[in-house]
N, C-alpha and C. Protein backbone atom coordinates (compact mmCIF):
# COMPACT_ATOMS: atom_id res chain seq x y z
N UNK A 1 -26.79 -6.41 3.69
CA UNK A 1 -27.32 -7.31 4.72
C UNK A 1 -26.76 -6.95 6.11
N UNK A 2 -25.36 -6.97 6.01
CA UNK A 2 -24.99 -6.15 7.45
C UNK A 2 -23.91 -5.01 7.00
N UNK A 3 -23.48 -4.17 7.89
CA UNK A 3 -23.00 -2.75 7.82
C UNK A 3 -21.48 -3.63 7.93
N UNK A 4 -20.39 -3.51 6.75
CA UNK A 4 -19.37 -3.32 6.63
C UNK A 4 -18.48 -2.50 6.68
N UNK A 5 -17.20 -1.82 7.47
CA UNK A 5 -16.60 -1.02 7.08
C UNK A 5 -15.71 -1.43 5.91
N UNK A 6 -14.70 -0.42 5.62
CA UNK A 6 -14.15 -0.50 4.21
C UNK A 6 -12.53 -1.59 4.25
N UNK A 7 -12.51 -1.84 3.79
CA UNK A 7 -10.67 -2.42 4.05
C UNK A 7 -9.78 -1.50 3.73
N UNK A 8 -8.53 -1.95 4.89
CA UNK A 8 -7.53 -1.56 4.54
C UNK A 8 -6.45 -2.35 3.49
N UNK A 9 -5.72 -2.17 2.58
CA UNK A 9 -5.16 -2.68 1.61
C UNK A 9 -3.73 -2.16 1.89
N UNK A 10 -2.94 -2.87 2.02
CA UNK A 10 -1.41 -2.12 2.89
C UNK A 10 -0.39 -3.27 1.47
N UNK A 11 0.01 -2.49 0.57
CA UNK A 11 0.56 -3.23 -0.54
C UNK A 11 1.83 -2.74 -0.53
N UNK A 12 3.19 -3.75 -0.37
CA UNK A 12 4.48 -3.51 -0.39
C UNK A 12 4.97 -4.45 -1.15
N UNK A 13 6.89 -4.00 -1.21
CA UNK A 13 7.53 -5.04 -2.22
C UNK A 13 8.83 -4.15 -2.45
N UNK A 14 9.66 -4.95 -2.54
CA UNK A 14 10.65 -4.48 -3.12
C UNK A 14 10.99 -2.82 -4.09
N UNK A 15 11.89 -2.18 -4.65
CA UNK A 15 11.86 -1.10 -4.95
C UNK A 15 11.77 -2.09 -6.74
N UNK A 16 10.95 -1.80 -7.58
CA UNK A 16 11.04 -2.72 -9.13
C UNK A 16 10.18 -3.83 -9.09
N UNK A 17 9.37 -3.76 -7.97
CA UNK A 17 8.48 -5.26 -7.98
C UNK A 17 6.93 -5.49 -8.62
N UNK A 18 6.80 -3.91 -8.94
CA UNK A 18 5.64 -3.04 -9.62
C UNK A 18 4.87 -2.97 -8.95
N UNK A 19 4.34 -2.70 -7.40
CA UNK A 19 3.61 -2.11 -6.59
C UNK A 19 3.00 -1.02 -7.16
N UNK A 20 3.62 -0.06 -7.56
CA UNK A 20 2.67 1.02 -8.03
C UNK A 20 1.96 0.38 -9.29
N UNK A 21 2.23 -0.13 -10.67
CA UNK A 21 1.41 -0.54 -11.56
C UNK A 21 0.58 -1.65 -11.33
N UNK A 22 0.43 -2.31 -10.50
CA UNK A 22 -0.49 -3.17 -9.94
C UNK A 22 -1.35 -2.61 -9.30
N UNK A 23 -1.40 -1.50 -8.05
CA UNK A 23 -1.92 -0.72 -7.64
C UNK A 23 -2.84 0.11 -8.43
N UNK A 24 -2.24 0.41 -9.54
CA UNK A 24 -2.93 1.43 -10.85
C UNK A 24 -3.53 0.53 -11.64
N UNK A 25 -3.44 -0.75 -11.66
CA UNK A 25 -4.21 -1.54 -12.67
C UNK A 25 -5.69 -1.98 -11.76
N UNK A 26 -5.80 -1.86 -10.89
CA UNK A 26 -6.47 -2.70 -9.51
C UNK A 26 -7.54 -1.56 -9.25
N UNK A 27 -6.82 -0.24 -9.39
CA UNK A 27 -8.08 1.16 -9.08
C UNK A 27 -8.80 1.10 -10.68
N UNK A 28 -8.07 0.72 -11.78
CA UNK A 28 -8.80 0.95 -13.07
C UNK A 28 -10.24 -0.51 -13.11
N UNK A 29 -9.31 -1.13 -12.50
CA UNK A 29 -10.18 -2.30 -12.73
C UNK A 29 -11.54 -2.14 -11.48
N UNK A 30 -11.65 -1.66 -10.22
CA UNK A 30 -12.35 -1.50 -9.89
C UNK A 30 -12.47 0.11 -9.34
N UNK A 31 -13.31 0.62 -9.67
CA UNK A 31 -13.40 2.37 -9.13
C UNK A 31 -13.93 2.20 -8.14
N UNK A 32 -14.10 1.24 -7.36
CA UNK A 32 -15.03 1.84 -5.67
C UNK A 32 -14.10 1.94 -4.90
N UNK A 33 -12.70 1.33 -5.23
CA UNK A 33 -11.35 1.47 -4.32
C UNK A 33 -11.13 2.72 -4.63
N UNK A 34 -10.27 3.40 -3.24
CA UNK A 34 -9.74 4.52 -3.45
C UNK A 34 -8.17 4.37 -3.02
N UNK A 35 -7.61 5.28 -3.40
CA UNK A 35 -5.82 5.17 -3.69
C UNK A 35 -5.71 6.37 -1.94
N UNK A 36 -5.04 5.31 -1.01
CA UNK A 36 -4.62 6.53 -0.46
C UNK A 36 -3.66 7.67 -1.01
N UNK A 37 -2.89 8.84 -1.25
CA UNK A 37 -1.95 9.47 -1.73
C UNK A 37 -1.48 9.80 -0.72
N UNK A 38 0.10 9.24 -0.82
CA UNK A 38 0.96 9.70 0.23
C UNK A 38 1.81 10.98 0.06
N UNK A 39 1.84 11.75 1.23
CA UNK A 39 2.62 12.92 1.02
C UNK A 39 4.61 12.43 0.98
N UNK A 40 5.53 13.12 0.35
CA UNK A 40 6.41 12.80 0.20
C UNK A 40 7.54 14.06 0.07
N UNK A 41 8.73 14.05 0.29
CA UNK A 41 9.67 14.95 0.39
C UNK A 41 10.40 14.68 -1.09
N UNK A 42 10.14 13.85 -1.91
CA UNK A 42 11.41 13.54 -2.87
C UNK A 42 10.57 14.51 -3.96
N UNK A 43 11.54 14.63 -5.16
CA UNK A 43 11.26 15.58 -6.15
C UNK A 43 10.19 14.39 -6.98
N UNK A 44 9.17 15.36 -7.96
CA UNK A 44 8.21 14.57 -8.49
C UNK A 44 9.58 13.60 -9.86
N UNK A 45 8.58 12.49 -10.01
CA UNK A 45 9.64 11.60 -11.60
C UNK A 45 8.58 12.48 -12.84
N UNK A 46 9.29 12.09 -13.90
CA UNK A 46 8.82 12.39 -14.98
C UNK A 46 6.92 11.75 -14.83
N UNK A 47 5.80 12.96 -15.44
CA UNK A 47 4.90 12.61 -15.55
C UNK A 47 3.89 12.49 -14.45
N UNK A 48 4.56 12.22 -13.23
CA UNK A 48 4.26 12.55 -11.92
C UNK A 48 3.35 13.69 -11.29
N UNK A 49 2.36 13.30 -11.20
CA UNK A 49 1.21 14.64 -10.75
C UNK A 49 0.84 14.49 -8.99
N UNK A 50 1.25 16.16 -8.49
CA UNK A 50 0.99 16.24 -7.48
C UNK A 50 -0.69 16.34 -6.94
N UNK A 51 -0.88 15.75 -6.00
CA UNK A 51 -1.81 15.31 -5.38
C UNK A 51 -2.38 14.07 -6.34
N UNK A 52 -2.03 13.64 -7.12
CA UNK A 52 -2.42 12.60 -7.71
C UNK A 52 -1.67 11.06 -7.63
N UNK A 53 -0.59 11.47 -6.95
CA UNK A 53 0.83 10.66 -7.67
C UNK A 53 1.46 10.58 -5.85
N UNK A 54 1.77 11.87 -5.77
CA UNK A 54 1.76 12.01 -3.97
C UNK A 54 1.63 13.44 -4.31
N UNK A 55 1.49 13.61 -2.56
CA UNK A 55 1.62 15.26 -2.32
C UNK A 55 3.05 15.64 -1.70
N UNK A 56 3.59 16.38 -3.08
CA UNK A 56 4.90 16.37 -2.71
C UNK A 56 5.09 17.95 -1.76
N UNK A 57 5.89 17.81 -0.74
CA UNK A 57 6.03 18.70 0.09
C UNK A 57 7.38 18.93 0.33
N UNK A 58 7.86 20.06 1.32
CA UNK A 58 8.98 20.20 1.67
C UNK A 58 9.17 19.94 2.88
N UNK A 59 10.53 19.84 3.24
CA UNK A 59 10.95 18.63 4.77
C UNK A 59 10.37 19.59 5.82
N UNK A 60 10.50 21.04 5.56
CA UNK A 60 9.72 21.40 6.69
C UNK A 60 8.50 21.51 6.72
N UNK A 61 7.76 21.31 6.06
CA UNK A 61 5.89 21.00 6.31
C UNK A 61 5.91 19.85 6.39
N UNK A 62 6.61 18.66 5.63
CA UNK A 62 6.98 17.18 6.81
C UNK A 62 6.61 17.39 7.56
N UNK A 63 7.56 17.65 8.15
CA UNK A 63 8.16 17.95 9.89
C UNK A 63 6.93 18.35 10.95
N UNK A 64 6.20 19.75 10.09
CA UNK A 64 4.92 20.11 11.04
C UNK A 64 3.99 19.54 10.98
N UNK A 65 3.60 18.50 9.80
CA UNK A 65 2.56 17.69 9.60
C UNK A 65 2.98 16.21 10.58
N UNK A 66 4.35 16.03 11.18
CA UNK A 66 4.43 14.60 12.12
C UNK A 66 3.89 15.75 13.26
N UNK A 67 4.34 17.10 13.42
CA UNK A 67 4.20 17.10 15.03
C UNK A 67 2.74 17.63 15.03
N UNK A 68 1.72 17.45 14.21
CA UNK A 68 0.39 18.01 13.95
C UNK A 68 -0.26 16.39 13.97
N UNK A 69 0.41 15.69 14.45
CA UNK A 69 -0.18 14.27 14.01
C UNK A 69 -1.13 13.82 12.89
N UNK A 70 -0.68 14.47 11.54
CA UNK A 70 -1.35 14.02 10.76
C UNK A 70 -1.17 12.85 9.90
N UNK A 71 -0.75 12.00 10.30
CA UNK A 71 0.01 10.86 9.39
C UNK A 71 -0.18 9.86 10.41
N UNK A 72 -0.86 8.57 9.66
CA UNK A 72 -0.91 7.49 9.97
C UNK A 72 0.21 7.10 10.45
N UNK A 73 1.07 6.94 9.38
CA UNK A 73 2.43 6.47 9.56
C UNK A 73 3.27 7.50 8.88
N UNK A 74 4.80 7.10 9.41
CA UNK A 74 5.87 7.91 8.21
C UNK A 74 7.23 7.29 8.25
N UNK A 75 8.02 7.18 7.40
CA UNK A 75 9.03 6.97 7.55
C UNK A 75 9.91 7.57 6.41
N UNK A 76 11.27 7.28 6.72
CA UNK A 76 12.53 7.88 5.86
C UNK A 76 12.75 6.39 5.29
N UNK A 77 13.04 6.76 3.71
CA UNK A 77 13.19 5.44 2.99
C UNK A 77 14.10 6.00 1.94
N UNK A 78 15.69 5.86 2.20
CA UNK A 78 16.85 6.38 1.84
C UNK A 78 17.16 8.00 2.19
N UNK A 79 17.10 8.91 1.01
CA UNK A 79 17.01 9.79 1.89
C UNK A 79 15.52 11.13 1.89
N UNK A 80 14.90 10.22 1.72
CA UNK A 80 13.60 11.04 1.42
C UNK A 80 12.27 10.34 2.56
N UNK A 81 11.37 11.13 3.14
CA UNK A 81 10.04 10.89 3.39
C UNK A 81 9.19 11.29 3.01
N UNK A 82 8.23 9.78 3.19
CA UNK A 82 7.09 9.13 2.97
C UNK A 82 6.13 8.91 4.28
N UNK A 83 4.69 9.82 4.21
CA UNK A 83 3.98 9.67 5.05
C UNK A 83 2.59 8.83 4.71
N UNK A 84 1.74 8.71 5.34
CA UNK A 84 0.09 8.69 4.97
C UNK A 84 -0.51 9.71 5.62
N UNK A 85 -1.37 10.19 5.07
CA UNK A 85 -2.15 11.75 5.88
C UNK A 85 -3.81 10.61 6.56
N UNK A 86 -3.84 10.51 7.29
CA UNK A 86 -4.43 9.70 8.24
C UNK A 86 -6.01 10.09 8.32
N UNK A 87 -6.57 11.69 8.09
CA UNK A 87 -7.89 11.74 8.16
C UNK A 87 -8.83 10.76 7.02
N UNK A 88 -8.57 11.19 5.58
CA UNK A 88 -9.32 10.61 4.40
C UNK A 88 -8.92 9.13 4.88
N UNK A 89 -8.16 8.46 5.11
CA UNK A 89 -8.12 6.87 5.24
C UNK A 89 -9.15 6.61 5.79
N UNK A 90 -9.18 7.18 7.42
CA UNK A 90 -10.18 6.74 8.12
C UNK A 90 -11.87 7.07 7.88
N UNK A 91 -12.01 8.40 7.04
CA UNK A 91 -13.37 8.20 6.66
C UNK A 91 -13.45 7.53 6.26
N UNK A 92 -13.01 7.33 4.93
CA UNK A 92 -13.19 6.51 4.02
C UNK A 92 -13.58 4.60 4.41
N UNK A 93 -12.65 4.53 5.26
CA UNK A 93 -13.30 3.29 6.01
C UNK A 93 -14.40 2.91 7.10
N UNK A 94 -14.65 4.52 7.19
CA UNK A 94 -15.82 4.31 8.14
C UNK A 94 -17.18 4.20 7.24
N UNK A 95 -16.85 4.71 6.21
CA UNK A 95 -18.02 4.71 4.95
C UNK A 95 -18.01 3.94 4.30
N UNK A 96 -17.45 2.56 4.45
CA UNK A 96 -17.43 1.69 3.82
C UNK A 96 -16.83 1.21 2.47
N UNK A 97 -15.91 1.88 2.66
CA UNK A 97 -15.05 2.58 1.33
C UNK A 97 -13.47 1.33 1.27
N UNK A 98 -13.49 0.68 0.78
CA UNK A 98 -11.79 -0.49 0.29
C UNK A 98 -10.85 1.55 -0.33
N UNK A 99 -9.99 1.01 0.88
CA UNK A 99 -8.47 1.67 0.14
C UNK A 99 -7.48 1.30 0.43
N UNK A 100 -6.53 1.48 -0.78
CA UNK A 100 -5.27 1.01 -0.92
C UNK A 100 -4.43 1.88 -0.49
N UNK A 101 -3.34 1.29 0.33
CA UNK A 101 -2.17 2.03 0.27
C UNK A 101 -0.76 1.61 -0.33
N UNK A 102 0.00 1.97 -0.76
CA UNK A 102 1.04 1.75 -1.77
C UNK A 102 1.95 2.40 -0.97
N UNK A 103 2.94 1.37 0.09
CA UNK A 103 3.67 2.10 0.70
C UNK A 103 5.29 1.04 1.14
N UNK A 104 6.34 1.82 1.52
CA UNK A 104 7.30 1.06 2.22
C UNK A 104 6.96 -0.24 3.20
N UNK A 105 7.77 -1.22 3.20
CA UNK A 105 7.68 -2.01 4.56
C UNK A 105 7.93 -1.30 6.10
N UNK A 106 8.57 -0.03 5.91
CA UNK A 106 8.78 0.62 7.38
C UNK A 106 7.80 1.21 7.59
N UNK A 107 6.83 1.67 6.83
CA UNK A 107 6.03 2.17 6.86
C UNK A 107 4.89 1.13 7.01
N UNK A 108 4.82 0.68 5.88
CA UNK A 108 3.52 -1.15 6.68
C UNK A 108 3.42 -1.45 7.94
N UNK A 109 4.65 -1.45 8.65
CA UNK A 109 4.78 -2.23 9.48
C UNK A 109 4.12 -1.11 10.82
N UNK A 110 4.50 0.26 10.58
CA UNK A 110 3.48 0.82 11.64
C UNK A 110 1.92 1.19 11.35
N UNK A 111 1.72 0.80 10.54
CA UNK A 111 0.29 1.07 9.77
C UNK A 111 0.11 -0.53 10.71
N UNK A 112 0.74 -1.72 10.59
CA UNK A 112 0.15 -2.75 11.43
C UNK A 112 -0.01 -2.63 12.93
N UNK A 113 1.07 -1.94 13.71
CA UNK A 113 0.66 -1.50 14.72
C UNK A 113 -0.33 -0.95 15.07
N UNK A 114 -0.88 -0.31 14.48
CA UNK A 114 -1.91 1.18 14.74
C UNK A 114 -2.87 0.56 14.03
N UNK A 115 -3.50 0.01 12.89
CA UNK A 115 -4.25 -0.51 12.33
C UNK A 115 -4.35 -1.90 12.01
N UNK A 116 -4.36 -3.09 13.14
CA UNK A 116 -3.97 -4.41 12.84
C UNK A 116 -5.12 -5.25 12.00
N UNK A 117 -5.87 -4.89 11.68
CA UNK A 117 -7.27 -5.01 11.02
C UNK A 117 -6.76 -5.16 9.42
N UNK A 118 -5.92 -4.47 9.37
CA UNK A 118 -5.39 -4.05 7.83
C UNK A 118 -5.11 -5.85 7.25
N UNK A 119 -4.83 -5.36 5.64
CA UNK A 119 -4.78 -6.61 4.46
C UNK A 119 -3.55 -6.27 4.37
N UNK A 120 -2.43 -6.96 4.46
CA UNK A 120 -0.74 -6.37 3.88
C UNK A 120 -0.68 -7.80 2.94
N UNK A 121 -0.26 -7.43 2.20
CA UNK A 121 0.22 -8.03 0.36
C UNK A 121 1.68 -7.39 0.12
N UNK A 122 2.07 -8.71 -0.10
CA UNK A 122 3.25 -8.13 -0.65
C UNK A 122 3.84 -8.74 -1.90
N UNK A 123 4.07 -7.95 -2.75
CA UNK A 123 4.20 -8.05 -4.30
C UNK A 123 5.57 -8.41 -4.30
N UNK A 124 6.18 -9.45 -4.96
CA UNK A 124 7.13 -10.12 -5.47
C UNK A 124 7.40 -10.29 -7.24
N UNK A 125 8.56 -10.16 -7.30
CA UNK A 125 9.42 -9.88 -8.88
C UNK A 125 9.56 -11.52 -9.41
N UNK A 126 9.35 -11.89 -10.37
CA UNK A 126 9.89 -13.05 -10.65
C UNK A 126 11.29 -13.59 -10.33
N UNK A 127 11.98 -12.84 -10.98
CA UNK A 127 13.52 -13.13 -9.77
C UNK A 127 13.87 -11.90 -9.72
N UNK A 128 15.27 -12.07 -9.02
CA UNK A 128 16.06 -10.87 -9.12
C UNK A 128 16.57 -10.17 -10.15
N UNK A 129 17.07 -10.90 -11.41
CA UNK A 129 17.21 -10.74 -12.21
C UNK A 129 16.54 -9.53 -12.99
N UNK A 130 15.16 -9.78 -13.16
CA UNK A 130 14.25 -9.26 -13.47
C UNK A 130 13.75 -7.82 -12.49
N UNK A 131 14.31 -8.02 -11.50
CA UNK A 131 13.87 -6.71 -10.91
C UNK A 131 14.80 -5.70 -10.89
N UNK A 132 16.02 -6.12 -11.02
CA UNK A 132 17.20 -5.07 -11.43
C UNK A 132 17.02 -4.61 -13.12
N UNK A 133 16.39 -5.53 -14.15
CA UNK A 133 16.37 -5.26 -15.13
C UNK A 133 15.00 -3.82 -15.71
N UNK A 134 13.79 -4.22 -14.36
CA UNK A 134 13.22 -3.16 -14.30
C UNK A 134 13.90 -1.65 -13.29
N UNK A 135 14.14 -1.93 -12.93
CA UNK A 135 14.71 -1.08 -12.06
C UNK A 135 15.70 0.47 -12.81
N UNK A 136 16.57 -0.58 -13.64
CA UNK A 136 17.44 0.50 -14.91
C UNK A 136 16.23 0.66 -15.61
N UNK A 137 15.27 0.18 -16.01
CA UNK A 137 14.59 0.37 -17.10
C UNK A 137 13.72 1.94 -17.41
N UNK A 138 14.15 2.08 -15.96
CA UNK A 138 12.82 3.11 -15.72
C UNK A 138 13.59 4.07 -16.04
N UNK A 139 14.99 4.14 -15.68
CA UNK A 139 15.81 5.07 -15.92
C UNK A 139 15.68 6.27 -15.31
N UNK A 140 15.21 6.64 -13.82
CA UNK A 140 14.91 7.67 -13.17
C UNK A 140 15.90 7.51 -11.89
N UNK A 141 16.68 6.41 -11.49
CA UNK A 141 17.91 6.30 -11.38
C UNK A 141 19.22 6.32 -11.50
N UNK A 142 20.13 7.23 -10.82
CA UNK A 142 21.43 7.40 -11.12
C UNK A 142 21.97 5.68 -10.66
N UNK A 143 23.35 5.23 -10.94
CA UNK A 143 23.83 4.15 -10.95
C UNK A 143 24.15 3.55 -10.16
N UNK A 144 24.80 4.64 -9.09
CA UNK A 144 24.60 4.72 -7.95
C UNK A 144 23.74 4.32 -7.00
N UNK A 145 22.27 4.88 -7.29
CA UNK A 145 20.70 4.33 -6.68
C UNK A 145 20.44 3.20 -7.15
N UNK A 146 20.50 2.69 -8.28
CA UNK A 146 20.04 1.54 -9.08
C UNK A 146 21.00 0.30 -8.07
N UNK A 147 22.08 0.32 -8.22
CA UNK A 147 23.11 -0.40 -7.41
C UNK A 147 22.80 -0.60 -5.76
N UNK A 148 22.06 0.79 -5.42
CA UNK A 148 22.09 1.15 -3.44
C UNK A 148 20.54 0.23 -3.43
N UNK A 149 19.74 0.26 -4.58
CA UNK A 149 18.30 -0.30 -4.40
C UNK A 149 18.32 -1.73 -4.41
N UNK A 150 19.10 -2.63 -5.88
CA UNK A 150 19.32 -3.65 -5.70
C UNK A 150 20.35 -4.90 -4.49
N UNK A 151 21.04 -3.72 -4.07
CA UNK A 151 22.06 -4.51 -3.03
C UNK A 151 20.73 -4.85 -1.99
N UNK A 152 19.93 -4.16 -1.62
CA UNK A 152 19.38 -4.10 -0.74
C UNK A 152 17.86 -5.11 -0.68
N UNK A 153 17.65 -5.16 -2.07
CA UNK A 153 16.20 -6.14 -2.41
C UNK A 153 16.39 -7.42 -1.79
N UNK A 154 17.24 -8.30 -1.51
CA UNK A 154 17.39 -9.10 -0.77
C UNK A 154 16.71 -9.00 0.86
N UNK A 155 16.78 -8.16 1.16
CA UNK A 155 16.58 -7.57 2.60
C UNK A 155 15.30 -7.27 2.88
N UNK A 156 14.59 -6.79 1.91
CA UNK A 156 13.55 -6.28 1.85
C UNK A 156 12.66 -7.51 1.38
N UNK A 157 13.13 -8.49 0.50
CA UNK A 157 12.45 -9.13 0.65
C UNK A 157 12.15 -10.38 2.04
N UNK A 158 12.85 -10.45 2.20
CA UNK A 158 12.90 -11.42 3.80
C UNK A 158 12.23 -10.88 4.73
N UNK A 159 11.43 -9.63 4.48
CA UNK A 159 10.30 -8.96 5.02
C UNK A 159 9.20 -9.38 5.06
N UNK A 160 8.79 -10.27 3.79
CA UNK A 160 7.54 -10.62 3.61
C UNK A 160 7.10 -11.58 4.70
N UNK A 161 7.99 -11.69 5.44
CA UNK A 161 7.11 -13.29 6.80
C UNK A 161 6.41 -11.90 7.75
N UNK A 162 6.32 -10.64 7.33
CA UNK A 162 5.26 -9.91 8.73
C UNK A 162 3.42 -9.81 7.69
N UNK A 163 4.18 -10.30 6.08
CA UNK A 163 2.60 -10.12 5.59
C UNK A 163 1.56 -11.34 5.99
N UNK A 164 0.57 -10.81 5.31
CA UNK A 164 -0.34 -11.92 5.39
C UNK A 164 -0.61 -12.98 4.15
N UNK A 165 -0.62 -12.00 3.01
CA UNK A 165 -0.41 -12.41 1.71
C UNK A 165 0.91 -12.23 0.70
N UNK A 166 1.24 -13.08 -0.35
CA UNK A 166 2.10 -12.32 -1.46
C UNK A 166 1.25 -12.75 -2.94
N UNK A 167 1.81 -12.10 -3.74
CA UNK A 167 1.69 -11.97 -4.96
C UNK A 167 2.35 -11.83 -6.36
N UNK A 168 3.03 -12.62 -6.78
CA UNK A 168 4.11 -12.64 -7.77
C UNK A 168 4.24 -11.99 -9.23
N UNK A 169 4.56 -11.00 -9.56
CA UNK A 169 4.06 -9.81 -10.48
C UNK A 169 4.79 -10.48 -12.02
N UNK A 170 4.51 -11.47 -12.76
CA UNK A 170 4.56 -11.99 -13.71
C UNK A 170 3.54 -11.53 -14.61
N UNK A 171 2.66 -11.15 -14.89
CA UNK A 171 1.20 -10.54 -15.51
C UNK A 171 0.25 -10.15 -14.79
N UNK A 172 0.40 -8.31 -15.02
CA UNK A 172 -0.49 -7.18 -14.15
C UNK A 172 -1.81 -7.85 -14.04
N UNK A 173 -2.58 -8.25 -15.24
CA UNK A 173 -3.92 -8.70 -14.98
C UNK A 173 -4.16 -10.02 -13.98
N UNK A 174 -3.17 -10.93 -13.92
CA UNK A 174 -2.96 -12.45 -13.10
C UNK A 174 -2.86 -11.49 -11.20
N UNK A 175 -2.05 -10.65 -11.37
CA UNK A 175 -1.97 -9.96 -10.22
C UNK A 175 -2.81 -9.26 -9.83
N UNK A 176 -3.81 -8.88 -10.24
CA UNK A 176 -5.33 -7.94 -9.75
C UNK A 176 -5.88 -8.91 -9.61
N UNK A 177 -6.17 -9.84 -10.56
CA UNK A 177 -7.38 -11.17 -10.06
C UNK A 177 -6.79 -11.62 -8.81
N UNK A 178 -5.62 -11.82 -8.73
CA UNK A 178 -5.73 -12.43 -7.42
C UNK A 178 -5.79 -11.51 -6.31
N UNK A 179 -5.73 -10.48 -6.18
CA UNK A 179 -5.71 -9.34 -4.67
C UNK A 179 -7.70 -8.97 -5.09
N UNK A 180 -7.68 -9.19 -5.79
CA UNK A 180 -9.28 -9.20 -5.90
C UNK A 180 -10.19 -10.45 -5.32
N UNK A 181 -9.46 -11.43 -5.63
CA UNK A 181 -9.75 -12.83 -4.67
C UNK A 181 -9.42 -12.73 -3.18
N UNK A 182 -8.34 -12.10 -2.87
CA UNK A 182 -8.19 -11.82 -1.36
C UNK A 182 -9.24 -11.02 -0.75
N UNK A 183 -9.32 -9.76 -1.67
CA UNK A 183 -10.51 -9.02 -0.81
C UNK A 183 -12.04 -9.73 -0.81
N UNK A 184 -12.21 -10.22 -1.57
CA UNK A 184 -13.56 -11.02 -1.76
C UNK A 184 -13.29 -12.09 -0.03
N UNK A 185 -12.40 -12.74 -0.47
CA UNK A 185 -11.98 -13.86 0.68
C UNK A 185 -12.38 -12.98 2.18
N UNK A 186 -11.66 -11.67 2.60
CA UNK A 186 -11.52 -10.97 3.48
C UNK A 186 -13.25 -10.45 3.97
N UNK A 187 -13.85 -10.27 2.74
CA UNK A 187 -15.11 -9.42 2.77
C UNK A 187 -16.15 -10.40 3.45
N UNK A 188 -15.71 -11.71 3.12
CA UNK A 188 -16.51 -12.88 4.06
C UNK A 188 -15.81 -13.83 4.83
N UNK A 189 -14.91 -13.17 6.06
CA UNK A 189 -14.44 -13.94 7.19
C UNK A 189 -14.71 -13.49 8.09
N UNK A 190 -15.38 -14.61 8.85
CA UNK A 190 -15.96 -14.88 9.78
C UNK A 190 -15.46 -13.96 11.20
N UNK A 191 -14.27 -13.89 11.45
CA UNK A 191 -13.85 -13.27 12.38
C UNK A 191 -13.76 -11.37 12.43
N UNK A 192 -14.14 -10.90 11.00
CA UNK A 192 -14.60 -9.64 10.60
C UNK A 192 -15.69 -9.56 11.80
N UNK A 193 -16.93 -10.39 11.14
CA UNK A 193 -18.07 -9.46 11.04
C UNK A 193 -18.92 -10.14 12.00
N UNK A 194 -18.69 -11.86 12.67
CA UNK A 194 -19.51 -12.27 13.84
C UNK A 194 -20.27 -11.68 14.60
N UNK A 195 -20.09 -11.27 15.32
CA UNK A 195 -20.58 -9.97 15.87
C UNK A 195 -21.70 -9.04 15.26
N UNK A 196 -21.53 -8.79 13.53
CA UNK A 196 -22.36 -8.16 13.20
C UNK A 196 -23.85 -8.82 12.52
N UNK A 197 -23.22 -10.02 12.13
CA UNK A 197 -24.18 -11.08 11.57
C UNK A 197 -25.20 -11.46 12.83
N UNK A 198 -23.99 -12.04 14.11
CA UNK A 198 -25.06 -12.37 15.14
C UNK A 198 -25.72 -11.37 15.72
N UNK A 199 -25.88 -10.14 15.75
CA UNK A 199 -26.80 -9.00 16.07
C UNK A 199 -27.93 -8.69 15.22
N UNK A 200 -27.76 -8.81 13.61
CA UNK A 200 -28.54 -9.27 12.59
C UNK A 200 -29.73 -9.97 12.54
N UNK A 201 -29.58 -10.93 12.85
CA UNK A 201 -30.46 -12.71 13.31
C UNK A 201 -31.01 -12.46 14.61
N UNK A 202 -30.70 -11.89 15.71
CA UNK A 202 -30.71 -11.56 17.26
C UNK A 202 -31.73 -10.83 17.16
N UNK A 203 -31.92 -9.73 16.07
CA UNK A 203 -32.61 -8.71 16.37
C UNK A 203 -34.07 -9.38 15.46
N UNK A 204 -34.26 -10.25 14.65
CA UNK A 204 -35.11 -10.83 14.45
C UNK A 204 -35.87 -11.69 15.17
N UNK A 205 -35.69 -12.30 16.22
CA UNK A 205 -36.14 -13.29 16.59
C UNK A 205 -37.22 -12.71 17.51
């Protein structure tokens, strides 16, 4: 009825709050979303497929890809970076295309600068408890990291007052229905698309 572009989906949370498996349950459940893939400096985890998972690179093609401006955003998140490669986002939303990104809060937060249009969600652990208990679970952490990640979830969460939404990761499927209710919500507000509706009707009369 009228020409939509695509959404942006800017999904953060804590390090254990399951951002990525919510993310992966949310592309299975609907295929018209697309997964941005972020490029990254850290070594792949077990099972981990490049260009699928991220595009893992080395700090110096980093480096030439910030001064090539190819990245939405980027940031250092301990001691590794995390970018977005900025062309495919933006087709993709010019074609009307919903994509997700699965990224840091330092990183959200300039994706809101530069893209204030964007959906930011932020995924929450039932308690703490529970997010340190995933956290060892994964076991791709030394004790060290597991310890440097949880001291810090506190912090990260007191982040969530720059989102717009949260989402409490108690059952993956309870957590897609509802970011699926947001985008539905998003896909018909008024302050989107005015403009495009009243040009719509305008051009009829």
């Amino acid at each position: 009825m009228i020409k939509r572009d695509g959404l942006l989906l800017v999904i953060s949370g804590p390090s254990g709050a399951g951002k990525g498996t919510i993310c992966k349950a949310l592309l299975e459940d609907d295929r018209d979303i697309k997964l941005s893939v972020s490029a990254t400096t850290r070594s792949p985890r077990e099972g981990e497929v490049d260009g699928q998972h991220y595009h893992f690179v080395s700090k110096d093609k980093f480096k030439e890809m910030i001064e090539n401006e190819e990245f939405l955003e980027h940031a250092q998140i301990y001691d590794n970076c995390y970018g977005t490669p900025k062309a495919k986002v933006i087709e993709n939303l010019k074609n009307g295309v919903d994509v997700v990104l699965e990224i840091e809060m330092q990183g959200a937060m300039q994706i809101k600068k530069a893209y204030p249009e964007g959906i930011f969600i932020f995924t929450l652990p039932p308690s703490l408890k529970e997010l340190k208990n995933r956290i060892v679970g994964r076991g791709t952490e030394t004790a060290e990291e597991i310890e440097k990640r949880f001291s810090s979830a506190f912090d990260e969460i007191n982040k969530i007052k720059d989102y717009d939404y949260f989402v409490f990761n108690n059952e993956i499927s309870n957590s897609v229905k509802e970011i699926k209710s947001i985008i539905t919500s998003e896909k018909n507000k008024v302050s989107r698309y005015k403009d495009n509706i009243l040009d719509k009707f305008r051009e009829e009369l």
